[in-house]
N, C-alpha and C. Protein backbone atom coordinates (compact mmCIF):
# COMPACT_ATOMS: atom_id res chain seq x y z
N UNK A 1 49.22 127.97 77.44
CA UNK A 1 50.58 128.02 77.95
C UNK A 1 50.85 126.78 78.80
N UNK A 2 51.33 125.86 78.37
CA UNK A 2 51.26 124.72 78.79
C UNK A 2 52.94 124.68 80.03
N UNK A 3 53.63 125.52 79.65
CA UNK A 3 54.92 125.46 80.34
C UNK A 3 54.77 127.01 80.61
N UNK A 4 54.30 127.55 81.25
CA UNK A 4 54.21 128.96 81.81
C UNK A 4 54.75 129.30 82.95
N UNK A 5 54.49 130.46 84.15
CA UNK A 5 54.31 130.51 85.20
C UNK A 5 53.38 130.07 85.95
N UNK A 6 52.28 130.27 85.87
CA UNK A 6 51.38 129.84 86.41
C UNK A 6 50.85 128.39 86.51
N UNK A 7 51.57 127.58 85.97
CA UNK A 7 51.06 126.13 85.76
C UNK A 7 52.32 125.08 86.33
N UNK A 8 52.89 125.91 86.97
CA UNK A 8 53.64 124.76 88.05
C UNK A 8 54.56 123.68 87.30
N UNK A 9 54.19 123.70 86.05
CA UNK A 9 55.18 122.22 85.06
C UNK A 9 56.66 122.73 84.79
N UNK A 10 57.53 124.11 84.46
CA UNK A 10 58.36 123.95 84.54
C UNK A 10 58.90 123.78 85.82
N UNK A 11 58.57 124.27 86.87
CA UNK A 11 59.26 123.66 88.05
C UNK A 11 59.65 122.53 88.02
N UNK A 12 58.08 121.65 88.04
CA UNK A 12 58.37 120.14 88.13
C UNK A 12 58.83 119.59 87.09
N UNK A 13 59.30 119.96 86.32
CA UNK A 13 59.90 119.54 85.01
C UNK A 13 61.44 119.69 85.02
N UNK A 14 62.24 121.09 86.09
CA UNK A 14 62.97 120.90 86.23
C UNK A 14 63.59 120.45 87.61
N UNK A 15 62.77 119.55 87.99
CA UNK A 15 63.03 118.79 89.67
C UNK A 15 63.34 117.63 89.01
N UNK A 16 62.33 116.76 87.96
CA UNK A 16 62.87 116.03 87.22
C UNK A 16 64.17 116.06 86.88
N UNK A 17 64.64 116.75 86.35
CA UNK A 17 65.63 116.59 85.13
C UNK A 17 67.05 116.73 86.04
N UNK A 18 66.79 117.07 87.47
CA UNK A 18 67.74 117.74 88.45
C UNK A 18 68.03 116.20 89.10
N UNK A 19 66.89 115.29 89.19
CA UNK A 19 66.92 114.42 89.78
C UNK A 19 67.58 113.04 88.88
N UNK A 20 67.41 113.40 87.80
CA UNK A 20 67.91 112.91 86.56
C UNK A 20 69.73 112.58 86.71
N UNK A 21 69.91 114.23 86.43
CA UNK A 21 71.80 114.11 86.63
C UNK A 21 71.83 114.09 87.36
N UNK A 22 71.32 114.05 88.88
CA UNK A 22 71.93 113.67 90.13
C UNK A 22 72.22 112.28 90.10
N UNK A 23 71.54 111.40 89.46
CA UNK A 23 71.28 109.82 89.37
C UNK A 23 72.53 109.16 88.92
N UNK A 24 72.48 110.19 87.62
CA UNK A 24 73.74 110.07 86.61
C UNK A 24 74.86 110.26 87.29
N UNK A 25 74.87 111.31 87.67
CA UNK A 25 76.02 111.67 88.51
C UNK A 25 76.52 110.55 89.33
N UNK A 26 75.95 110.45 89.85
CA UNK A 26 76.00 109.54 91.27
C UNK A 26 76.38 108.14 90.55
N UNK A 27 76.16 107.63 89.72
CA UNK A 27 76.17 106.31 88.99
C UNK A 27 77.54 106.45 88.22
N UNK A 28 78.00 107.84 87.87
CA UNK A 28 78.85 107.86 86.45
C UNK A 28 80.57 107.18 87.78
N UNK A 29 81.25 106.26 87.18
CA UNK A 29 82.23 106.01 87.73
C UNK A 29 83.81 106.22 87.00
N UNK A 30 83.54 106.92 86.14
CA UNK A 30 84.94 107.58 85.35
C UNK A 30 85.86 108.12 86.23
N UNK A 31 85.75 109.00 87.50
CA UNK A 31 86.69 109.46 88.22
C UNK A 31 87.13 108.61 89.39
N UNK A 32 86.36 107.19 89.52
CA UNK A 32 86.60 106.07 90.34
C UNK A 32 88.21 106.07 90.12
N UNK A 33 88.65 105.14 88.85
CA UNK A 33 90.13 105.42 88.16
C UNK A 33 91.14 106.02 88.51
N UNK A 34 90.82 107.32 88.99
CA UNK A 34 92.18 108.18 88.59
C UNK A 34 92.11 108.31 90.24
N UNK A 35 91.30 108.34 91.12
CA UNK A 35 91.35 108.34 92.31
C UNK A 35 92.16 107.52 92.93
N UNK A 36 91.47 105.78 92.33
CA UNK A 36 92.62 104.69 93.07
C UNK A 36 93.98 104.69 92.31
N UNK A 37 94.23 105.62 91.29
CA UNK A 37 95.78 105.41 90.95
C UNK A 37 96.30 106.42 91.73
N UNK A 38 95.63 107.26 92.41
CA UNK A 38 96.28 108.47 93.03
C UNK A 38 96.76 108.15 94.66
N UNK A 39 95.75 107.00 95.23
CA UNK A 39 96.05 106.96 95.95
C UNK A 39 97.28 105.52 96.00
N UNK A 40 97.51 104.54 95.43
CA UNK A 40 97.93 103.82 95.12
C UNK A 40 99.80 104.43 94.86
N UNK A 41 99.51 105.91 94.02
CA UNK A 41 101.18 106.34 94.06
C UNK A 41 100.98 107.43 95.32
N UNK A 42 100.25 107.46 96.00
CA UNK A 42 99.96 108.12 97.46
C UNK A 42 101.11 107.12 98.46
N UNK A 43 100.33 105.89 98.49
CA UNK A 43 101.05 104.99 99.08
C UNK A 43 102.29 104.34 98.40
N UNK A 44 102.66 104.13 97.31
CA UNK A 44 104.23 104.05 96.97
C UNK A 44 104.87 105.21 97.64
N UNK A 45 104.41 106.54 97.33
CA UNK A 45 105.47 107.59 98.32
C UNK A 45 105.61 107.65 99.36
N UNK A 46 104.71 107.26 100.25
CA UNK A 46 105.23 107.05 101.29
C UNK A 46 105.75 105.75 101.85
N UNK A 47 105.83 104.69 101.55
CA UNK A 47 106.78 103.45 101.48
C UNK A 47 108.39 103.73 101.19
N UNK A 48 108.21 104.54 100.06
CA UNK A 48 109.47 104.98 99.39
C UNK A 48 110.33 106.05 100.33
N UNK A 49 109.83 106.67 100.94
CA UNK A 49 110.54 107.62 102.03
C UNK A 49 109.92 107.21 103.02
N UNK A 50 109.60 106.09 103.75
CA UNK A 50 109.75 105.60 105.16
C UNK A 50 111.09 104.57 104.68
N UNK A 51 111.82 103.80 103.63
CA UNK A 51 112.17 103.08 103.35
C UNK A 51 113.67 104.20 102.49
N UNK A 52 114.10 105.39 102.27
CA UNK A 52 115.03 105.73 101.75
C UNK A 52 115.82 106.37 102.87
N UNK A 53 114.87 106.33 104.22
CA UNK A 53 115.51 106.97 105.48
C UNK A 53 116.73 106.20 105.90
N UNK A 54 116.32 104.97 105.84
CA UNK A 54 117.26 103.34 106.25
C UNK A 54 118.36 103.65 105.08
N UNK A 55 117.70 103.76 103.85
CA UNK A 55 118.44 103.81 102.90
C UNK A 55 120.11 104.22 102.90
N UNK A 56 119.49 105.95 103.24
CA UNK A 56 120.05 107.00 103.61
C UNK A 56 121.06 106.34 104.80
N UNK A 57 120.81 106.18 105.55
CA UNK A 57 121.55 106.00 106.74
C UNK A 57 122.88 105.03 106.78
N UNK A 58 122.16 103.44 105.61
CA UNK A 58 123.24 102.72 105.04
C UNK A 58 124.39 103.12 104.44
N UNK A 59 123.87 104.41 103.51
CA UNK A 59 124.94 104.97 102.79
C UNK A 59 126.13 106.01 103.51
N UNK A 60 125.00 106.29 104.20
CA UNK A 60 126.02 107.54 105.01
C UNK A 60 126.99 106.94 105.79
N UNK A 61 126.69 105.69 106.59
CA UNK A 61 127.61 104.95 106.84
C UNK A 61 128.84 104.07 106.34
N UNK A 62 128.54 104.13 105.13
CA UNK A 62 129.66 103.28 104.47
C UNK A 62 130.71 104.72 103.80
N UNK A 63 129.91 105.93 103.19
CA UNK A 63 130.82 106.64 103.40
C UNK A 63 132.17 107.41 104.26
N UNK A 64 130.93 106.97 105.55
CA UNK A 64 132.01 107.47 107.00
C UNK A 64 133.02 106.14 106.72
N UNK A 65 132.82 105.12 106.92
CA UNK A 65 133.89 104.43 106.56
C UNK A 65 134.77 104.77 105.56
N UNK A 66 134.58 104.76 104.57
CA UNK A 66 135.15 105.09 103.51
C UNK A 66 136.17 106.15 103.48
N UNK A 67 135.67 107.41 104.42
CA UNK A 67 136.54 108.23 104.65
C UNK A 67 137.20 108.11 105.59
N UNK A 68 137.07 107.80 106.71
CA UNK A 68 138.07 107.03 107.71
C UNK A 68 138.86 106.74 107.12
N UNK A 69 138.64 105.15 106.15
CA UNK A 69 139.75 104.28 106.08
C UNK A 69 140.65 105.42 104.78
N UNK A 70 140.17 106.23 104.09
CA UNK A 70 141.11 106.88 103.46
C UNK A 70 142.02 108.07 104.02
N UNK A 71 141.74 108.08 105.36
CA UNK A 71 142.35 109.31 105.98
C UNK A 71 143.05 109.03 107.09
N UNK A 72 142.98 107.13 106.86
CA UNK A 72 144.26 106.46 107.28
C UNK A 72 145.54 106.36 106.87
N UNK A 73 144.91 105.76 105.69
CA UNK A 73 145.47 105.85 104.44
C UNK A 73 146.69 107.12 104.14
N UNK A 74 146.29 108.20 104.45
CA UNK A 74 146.95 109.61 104.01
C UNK A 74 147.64 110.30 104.80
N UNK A 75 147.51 109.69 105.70
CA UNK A 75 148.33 110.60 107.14
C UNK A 75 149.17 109.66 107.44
């Protein structure tokens, strides 16, 4: 019984193989990718709404004008 209980080799056979895909694991960089695109439109969103607040505020103002000068206009 070369892989039995008593002979200690599957253990160490599967410490190996554990140590194996940990290696792999640790090495494999496929989810590197999708991480820096995530954070990359992480940071467009928030650029984009620190920057639509101003936005916002431009517009709202030209509307108040807008209605002013038309409610000059009408009265």
């Amino acid at each position: 019984m070369p892989y039995g209980e008593g002979s200690g080799r599957s253990r160490a056979g599967a410490c190996l193989i554990l140590e194996l895909i940990s290696a792999k694991t640790l090495l494999d960089e496929r989810g590197q990718d999708v991480i820096e695109y995530a954070l990359v439109v992480a940071l467009i969103a928030l650029a984009a709404t620190a920057g639509l607040s101003t936005v916002a505020a431009s517009i709202g103002s030209a509307f108040s004008k807008v209605g002013h000068a038309l409610s000059t206009y009408t009265s």
